[in-house]
Protein backbone atom coordinates (compact mmCIF):
# COMPACT_ATOMS: atom_id res chain seq x y z
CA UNK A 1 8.99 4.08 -26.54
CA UNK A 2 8.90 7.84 -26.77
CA UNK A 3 10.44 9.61 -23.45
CA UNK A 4 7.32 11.51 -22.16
CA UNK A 5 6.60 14.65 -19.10
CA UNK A 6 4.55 12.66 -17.21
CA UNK A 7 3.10 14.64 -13.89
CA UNK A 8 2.04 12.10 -11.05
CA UNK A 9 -0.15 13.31 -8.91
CA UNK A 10 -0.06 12.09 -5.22
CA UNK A 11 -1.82 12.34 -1.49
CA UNK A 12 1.15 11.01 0.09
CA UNK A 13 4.34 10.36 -0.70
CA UNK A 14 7.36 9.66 0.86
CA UNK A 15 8.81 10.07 3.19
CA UNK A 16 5.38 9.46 4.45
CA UNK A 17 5.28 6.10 5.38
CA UNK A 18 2.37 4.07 3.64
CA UNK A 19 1.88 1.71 0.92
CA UNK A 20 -0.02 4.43 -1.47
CA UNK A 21 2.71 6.72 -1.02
CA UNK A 22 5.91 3.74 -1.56
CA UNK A 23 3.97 3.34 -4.95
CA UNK A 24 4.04 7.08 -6.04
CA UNK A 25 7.66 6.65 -5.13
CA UNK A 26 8.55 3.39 -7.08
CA UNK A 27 6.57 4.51 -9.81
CA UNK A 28 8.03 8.03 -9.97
CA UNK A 29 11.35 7.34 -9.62
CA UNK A 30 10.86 3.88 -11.91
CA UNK A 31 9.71 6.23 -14.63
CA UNK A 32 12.36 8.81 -14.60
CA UNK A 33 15.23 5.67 -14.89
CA UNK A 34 13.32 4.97 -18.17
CA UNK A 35 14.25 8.41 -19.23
CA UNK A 36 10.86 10.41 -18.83
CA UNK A 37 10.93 13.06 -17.54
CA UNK A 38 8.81 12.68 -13.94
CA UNK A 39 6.99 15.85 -11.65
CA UNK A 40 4.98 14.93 -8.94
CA UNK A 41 2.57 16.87 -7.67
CA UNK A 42 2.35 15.97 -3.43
CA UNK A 43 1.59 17.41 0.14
CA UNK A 44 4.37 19.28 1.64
CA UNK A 45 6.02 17.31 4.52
CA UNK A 46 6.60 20.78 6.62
CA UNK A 47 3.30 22.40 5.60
CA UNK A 48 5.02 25.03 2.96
CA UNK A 49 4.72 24.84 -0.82
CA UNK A 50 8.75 24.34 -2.62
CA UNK A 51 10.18 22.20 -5.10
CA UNK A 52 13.27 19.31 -4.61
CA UNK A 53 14.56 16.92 -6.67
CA UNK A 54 14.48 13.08 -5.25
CA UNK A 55 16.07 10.01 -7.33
CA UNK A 56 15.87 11.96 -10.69
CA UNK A 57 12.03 13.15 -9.81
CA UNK A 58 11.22 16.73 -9.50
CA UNK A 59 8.63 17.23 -6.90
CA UNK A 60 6.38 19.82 -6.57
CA UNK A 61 5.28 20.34 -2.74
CA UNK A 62 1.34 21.43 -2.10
CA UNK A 63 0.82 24.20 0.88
CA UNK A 64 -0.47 21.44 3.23
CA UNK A 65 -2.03 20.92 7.32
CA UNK A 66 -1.59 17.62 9.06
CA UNK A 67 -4.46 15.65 9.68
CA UNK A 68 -4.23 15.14 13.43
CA UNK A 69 -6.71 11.37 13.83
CA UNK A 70 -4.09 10.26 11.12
CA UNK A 71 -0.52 10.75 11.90
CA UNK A 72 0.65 9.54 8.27
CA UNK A 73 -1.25 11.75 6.48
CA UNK A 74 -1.48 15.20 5.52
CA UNK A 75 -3.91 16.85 3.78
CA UNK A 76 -4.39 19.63 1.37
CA UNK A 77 -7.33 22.44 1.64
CA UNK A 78 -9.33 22.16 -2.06
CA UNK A 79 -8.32 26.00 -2.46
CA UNK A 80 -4.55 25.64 -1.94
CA UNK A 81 -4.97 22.69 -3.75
CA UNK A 82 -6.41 23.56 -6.74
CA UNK A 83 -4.61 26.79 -7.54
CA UNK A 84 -0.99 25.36 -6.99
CA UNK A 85 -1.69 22.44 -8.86
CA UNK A 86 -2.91 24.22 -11.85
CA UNK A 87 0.09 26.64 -11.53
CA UNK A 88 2.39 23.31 -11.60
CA UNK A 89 0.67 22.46 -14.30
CA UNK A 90 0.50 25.34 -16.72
CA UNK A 91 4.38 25.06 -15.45
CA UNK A 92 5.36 21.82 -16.26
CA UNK A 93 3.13 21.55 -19.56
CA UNK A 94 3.00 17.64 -19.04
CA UNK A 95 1.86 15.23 -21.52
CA UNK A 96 -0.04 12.89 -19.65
CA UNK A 97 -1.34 12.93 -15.60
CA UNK A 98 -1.15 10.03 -13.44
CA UNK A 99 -3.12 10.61 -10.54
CA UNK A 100 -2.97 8.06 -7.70
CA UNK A 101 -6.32 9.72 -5.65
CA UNK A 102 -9.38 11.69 -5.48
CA UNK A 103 -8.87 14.26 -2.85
CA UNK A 104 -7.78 17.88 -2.94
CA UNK A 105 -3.97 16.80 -4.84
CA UNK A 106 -5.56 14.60 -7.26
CA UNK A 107 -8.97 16.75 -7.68
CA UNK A 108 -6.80 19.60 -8.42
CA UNK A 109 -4.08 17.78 -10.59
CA UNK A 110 -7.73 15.43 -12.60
CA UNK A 111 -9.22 19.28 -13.12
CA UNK A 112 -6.28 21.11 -14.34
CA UNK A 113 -5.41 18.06 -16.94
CA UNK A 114 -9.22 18.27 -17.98
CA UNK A 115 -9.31 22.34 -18.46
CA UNK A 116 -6.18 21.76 -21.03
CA UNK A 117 -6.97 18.79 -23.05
CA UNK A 118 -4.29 16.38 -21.33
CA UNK A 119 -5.03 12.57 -21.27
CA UNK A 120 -5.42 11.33 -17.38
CA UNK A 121 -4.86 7.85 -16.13
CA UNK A 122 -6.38 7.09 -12.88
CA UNK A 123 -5.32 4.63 -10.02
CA UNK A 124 -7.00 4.42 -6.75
CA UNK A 125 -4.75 3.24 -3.84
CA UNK A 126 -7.83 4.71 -1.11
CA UNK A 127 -10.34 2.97 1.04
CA UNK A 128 -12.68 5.84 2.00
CA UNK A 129 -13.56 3.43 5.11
CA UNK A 130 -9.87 4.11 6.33
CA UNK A 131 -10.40 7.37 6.35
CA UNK A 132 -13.78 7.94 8.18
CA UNK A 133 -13.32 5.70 10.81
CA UNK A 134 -10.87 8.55 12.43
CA UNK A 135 -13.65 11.02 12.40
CA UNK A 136 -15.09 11.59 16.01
CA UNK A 137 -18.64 10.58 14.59
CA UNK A 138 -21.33 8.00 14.84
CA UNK A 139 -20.78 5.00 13.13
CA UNK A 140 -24.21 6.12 10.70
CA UNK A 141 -22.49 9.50 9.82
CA UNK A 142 -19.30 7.57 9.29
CA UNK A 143 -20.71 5.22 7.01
CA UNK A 144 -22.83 8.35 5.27
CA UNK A 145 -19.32 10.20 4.98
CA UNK A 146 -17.94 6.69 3.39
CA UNK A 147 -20.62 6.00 1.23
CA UNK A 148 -20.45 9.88 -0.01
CA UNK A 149 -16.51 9.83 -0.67
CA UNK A 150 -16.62 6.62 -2.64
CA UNK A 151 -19.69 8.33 -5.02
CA UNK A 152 -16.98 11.20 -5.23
CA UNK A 153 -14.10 9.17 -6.00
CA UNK A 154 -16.45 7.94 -8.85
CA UNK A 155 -16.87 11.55 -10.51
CA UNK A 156 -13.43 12.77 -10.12
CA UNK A 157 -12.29 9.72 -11.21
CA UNK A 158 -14.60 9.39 -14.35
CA UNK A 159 -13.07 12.27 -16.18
CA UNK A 160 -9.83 10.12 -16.82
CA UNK A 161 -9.19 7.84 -19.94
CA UNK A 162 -8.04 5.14 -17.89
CA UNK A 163 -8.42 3.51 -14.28
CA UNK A 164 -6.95 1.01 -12.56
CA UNK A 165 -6.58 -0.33 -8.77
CA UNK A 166 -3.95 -2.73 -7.97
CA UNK A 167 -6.06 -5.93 -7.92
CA UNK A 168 -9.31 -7.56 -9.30
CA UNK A 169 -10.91 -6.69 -5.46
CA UNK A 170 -10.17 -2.95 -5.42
CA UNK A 171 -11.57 -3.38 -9.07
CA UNK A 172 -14.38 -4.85 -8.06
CA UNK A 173 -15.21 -1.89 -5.10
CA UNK A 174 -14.11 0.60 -8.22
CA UNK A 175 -17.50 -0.87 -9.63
CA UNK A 176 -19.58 -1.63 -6.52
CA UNK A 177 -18.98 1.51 -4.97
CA UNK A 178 -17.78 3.92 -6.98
CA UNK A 179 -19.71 3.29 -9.98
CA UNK A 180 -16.40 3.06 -12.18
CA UNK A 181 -17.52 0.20 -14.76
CA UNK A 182 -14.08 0.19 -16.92
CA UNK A 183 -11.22 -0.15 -14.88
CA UNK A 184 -8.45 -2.42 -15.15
CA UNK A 185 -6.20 -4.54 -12.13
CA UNK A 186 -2.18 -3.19 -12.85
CA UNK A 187 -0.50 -5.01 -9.59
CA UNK A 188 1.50 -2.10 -8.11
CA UNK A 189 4.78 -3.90 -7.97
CA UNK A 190 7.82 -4.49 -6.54
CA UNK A 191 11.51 -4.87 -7.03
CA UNK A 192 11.43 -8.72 -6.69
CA UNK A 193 15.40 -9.02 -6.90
CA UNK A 194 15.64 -7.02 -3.86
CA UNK A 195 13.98 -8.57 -1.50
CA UNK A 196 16.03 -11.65 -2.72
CA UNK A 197 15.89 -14.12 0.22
CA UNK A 198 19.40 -14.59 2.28
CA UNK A 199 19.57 -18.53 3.78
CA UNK A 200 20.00 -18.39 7.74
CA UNK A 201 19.94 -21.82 9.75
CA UNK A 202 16.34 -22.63 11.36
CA UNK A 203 16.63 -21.06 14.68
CA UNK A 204 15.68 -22.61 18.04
CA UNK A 205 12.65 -19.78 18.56
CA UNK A 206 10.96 -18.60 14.86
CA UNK A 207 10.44 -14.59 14.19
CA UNK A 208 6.74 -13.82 13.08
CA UNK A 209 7.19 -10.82 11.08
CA UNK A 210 4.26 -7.90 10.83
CA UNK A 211 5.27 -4.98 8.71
CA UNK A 212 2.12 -1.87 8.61
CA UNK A 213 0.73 0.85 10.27
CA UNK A 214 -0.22 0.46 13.51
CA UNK A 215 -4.12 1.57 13.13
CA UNK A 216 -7.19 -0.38 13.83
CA UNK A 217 -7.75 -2.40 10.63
CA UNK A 218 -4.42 -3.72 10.77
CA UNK A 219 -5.48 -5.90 13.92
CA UNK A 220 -1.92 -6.27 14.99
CA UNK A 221 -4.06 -7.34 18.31
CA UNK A 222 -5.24 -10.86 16.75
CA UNK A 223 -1.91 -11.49 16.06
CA UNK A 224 -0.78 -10.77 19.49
CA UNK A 225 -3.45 -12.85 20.84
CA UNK A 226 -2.91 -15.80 18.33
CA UNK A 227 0.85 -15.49 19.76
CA UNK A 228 -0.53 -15.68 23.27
CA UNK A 229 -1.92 -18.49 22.24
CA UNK A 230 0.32 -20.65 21.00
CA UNK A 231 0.77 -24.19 22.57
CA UNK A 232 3.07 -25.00 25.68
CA UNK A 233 6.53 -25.96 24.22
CA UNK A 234 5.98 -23.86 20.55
CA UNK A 235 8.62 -20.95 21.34
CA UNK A 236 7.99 -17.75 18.49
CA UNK A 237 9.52 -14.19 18.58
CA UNK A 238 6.99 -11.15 17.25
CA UNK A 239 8.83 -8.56 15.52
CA UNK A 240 6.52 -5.55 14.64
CA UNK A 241 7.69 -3.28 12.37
CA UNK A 242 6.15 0.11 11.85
CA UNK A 243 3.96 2.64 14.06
CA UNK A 244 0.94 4.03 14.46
CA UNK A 245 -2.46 5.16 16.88
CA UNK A 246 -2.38 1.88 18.37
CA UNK A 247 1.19 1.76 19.21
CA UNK A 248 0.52 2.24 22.90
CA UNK A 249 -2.23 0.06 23.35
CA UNK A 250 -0.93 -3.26 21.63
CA UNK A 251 2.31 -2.59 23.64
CA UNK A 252 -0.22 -2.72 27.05
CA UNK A 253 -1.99 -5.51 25.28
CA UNK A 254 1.17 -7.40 24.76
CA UNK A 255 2.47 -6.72 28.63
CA UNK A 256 -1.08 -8.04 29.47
CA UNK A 257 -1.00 -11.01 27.67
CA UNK A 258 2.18 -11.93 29.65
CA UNK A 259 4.12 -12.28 25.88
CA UNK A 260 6.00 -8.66 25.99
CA UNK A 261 9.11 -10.79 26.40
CA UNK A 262 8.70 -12.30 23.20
CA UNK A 263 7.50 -9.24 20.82
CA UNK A 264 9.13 -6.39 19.80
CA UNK A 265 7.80 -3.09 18.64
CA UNK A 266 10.28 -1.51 16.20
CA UNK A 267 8.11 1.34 15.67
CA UNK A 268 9.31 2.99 11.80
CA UNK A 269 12.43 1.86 10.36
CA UNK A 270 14.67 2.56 7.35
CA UNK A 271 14.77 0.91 3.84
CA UNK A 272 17.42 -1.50 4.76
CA UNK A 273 16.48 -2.03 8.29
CA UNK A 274 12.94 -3.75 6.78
CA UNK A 275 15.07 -5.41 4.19
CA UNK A 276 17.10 -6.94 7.55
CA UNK A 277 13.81 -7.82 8.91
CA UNK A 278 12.24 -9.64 6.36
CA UNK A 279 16.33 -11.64 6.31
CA UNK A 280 15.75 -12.55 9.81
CA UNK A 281 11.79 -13.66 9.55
CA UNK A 282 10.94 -17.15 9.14
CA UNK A 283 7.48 -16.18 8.65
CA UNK A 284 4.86 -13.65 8.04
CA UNK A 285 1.63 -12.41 9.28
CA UNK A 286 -0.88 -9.92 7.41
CA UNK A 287 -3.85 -9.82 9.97
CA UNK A 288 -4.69 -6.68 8.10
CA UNK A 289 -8.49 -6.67 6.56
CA UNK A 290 -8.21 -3.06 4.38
CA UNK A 291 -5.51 -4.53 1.91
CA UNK A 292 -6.10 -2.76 -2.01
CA UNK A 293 -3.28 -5.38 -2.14
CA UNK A 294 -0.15 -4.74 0.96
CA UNK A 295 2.89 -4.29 -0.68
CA UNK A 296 4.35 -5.37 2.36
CA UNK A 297 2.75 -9.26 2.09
CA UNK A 298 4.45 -8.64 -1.75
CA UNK A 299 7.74 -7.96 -0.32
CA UNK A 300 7.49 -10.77 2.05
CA UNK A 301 6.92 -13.51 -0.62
CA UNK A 302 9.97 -11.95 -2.69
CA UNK A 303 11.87 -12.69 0.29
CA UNK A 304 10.61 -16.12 0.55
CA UNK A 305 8.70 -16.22 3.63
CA UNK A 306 5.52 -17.98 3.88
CA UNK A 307 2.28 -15.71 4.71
CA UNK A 308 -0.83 -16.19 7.05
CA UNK A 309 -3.01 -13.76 6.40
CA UNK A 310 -6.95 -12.92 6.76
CA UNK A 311 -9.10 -13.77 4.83
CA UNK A 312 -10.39 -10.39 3.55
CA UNK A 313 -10.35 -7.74 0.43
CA UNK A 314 -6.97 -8.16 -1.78
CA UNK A 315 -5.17 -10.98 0.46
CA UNK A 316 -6.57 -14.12 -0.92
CA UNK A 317 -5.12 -12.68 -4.55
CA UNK A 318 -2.09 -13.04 -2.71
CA UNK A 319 -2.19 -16.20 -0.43
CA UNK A 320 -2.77 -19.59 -1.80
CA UNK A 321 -3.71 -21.89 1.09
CA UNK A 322 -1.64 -25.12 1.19
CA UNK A 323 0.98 -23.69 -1.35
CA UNK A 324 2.32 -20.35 -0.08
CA UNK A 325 0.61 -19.83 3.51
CA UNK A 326 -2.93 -19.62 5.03
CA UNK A 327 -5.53 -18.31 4.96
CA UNK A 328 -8.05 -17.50 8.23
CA UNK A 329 -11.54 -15.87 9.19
CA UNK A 330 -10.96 -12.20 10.91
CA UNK A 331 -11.91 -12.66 14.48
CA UNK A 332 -10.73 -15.95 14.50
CA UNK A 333 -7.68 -16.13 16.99
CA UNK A 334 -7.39 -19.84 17.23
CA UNK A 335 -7.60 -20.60 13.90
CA UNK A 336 -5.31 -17.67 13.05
CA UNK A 337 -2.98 -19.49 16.00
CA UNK A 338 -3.34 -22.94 14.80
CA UNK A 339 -1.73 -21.87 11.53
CA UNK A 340 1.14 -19.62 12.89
CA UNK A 341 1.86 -23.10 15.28
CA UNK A 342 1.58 -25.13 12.49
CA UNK A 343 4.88 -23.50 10.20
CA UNK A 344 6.43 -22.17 13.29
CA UNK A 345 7.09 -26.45 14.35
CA UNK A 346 7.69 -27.52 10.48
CA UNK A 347 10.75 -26.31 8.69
CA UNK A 348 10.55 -27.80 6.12
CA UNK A 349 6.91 -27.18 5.32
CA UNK A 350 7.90 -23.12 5.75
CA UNK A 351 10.82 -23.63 3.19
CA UNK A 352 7.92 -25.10 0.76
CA UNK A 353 6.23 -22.44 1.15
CA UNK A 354 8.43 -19.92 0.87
CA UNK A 355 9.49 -21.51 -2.07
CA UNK A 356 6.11 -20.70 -3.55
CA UNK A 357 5.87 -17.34 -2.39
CA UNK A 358 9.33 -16.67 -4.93
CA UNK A 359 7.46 -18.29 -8.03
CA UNK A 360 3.50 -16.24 -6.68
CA UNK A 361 5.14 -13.04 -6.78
CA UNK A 362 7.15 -12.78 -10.20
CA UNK A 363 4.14 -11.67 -11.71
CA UNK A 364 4.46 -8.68 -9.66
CA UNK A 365 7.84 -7.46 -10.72
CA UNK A 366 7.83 -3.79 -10.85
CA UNK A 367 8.99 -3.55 -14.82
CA UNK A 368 6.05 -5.42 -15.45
CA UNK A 369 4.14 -2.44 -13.48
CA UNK A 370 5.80 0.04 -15.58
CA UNK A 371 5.89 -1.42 -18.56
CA UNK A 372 2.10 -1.73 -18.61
CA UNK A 373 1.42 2.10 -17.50
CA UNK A 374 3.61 3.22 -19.94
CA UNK A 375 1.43 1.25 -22.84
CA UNK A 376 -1.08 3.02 -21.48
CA UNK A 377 0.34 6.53 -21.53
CA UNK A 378 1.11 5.91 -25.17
CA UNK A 379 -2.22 4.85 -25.94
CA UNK A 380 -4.01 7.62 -24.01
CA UNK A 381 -1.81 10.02 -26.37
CA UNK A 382 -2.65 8.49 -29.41
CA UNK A 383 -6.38 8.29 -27.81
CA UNK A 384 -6.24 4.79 -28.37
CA UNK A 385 -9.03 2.96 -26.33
CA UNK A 386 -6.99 0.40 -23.84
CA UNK A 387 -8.28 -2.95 -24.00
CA UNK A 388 -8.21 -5.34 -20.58
C-alpha cells in the first residue's frame, strides 16, 4: 500500500503503564516499521510540551498535570489541549488521524482533523466508569458524570469516518451508551511470537500469575481470597505483577489472610521481566471486570498458560470454558477457588489448555491489527465507506 503521515492521537502512552497506552505504542511503532511515517500526539510524562523520537515514531508531547486519584494517568486541560494539537497538526500536515480517545488529546487532535478536511478513524480503549469512580463524589453524581462522558464520547467520536473498540462488547457499549450505531470490533493485538511459550518441568508448588493495575475493578482481592482458600495439601505461589491505589491494602489483605508467604507483589516491571513472568507461570488469573479486552489475558494465552477469569465485559471473548480456562461469577470466591484448585492439581489438564490458548489467540496477531487499520486508512482517503 501507499506509505502514509498518519498522526495518532493518544491519552496515554508509554511509558505510562496501561493497556490503552501499550496499544498506541504497538500500533505507532507497528506502523512506522511498515514505512509510514507515524506522529503521535500524547500527554507529556514531566508536565512540559517537547518532541522525541521513540522506535522510529516522532512524538509530540501535550503541556500536561497529573491526575492525582489516578497515578497512571495524566491529563491535559481542553485549552492546552486544543491549541497544541492544532499547532501539531497544521505542523505535521497528516493524511489521516487515528485517535484512540475522547478527552482533551483526542478532542483536540478529532477537531483539528475536522477544521481541515482530514479523514479520522476512531478507537475507544475508555470505560468512563474507570474514570469516575476516583472522583470524591456520591455514587449518583458518579454515575451522572459516567452517564454524561459516555454521551460525550458519542459526539466527539461521531465526527470520524470510522470507529472501532477492540471487541464485539466494547462495541456493543459503543452502541448502548454512546449512541455510536456503526462501529466495528479490530482486536488490538499482540506480537504472538513473542510471548512464545518456553517448556519448564511442572513444579512441586504452581505460580498463579496476575498482570494489571492495582485499582479497584481489577479485584486482585478475590484472587487473594480464592488463594486463601484453596484446599489443605493444594500448595500455589501468587505472583502479582504491576501497581497501583490498592497496592497497600491487598498487601495488608494478603498478611491478613495468613498467605503473604505465598504471594508476591512485584509492583511495575520491565518488558522482559513480564515476558520472564509469564515463562515461569503455570497459570493465569484475570479477576478483572472493566476488560475492553486485557491485553494482558492476550499475552498470557500466547504464552500458553491457561486463564480463569470473570465472567464480565470482554473476557468471555477471550476464555472458552472447558477448552482454554474458566470462567466464574464476580463475587464468587469459591467458585473462582474451585477452578484455580482444579488446574493447579492437574498438569496435564493445564498443558491442554494452554495448548488452546496458542491456537484462541492467533487471531489476534498484531499484523492482522495493522493490516486491517491500514485498509481502513486507505479507504477513508479514497472516502470509501468500510464495510464490517
Amino acid at each position: 500500500m501507499n506509505m502514509l503521515r498518519i498522526l495518532v492521537g493518544a491519552e496515554t502512552y508509554p511509558p505510562d503503564v496501561n493497556g490503552a497506552a501499550r496499544f498506541a505504542g504497538r500500533l505507532a511503532t507497528g506502523l512506522a516499521a511498515r514505512g509510514h511515517d507515524v506522529h503521535v500526539v500524547a500527554p507529556s510524562p514531566t508536565g512540559r510540551p517537547g518532541v522525541e523520537i521513540l522506535d522510529g515514531v516522532t512524538v509530540h508531547r501535550v503541556t500536561s498535570k497529573r491526575y492525582q486519584p489516578l497515578e497512571a494517568l495524566r491529563l491535559c486541560m481542553p485549552w492546552d489541549a486544543a491549541r497544541e494539537t492544532a499547532e501539531i497538526m497544521e505542523r505535521v500536515d497528516p493524511d489521516v488521524v487515528h485517535t484512540n480517545g475522547h478527552l482533551s488529546v483526542g478532542r483536540g487532535v478529532v477537531n483539528a482533523a475536522r477544521r481541515t478536511g482530514r479523514p479520522v478513524v476512531a478507537t475507544n480503549h475508555l470505560m468512563p466508569e474507570n474514570i469516575v469512580g476516583y472522583l470524591p463524589f456520591p455514587d449518583f453524581v458518579r454515575d451522572a458524570l459516567g452517564r454524561w462522558m459516555w454521551r460525550d464520547l458519542g459526539r466527539i467520536y461521531s465526527r470520524a469516518q470510522v470507529i472501532t473498540a477492540p471487541t464485539p462488547r466494547a462495541v456493543d457499549l459503543l452502541v448502548e451508551r454512546a449512541g455510536l450505531t456503526q462501529a466495528f470490533a479490530v482486536s488490538n493485538g499482540i506480537d504472538t511470537e513473542r510471548y512464545r511459550p518456553r517448556p519448564h518441568a511442572p513444579a512441586a508448588e504452581p505460580t498463579v500469575l496476575f498482570v494489571g493495575r492495582l485499582d479497584p475493578e481489577k479485584r486482585v482481592d478475590e484472587l487473594l481470597r480464592a488463594v486463601a482458600m484453596l484446599p489443605d495439601g493444594v500448595r500455589a505461589r501468587l505472583e502479582v505483577v504491576g501497581d497501583g491505589v490498592k497496592r497497600a491494602e491487598w498487601t495488608a489483605l494478603a498478611a491478613s489472610l495468613g498467605i503473604a508467604d505465598r504471594v508476591i507483589f512485584r509492583g511495575h516491571v520491565t518488558d522482559d521481566e513480564l515476558l520472564e513472568a509469564y515463562a515461569r507461570a503455570d497459570l493465569f488469573c484475570m479477576p478483572g471486570v472493566a476488560e475492553l479486552q486485557s491485553l494482558v489475558t492476550l499475552e498470557a494465552m500466547a504464552a500458553g498458560l491457561p486463564v480463569v477469569a470473570a465472567d464480565a465485559m470482554a473476557l468471555p471473548h477471550l476464555v472458552r470454558p472447558g477448552a482454554n480456562g474458566q470462567l466464574y461469577q464476580p463475587g464468587d470466591v469459591a467458585e473462582l477457588s474451585g477452578h484455580l484448585t482444579e488446574l493447579l492439581t492437574d498438569v496435564a489438564l493445564r498443558e491442554r489448555y494452554g495448548a488452546a490458548s496458542r491456537e484462541i489467540v492467533a487471531v489476534h496477531a498484531i499484523d492482522a491489527t495493522l493490516g486491517t487499520f491500514e485498509a481502513m486508512y486507505e479507504k477513508v482517503l479514497d472516502r470509501e465507506p468500510v464495510a464490517h
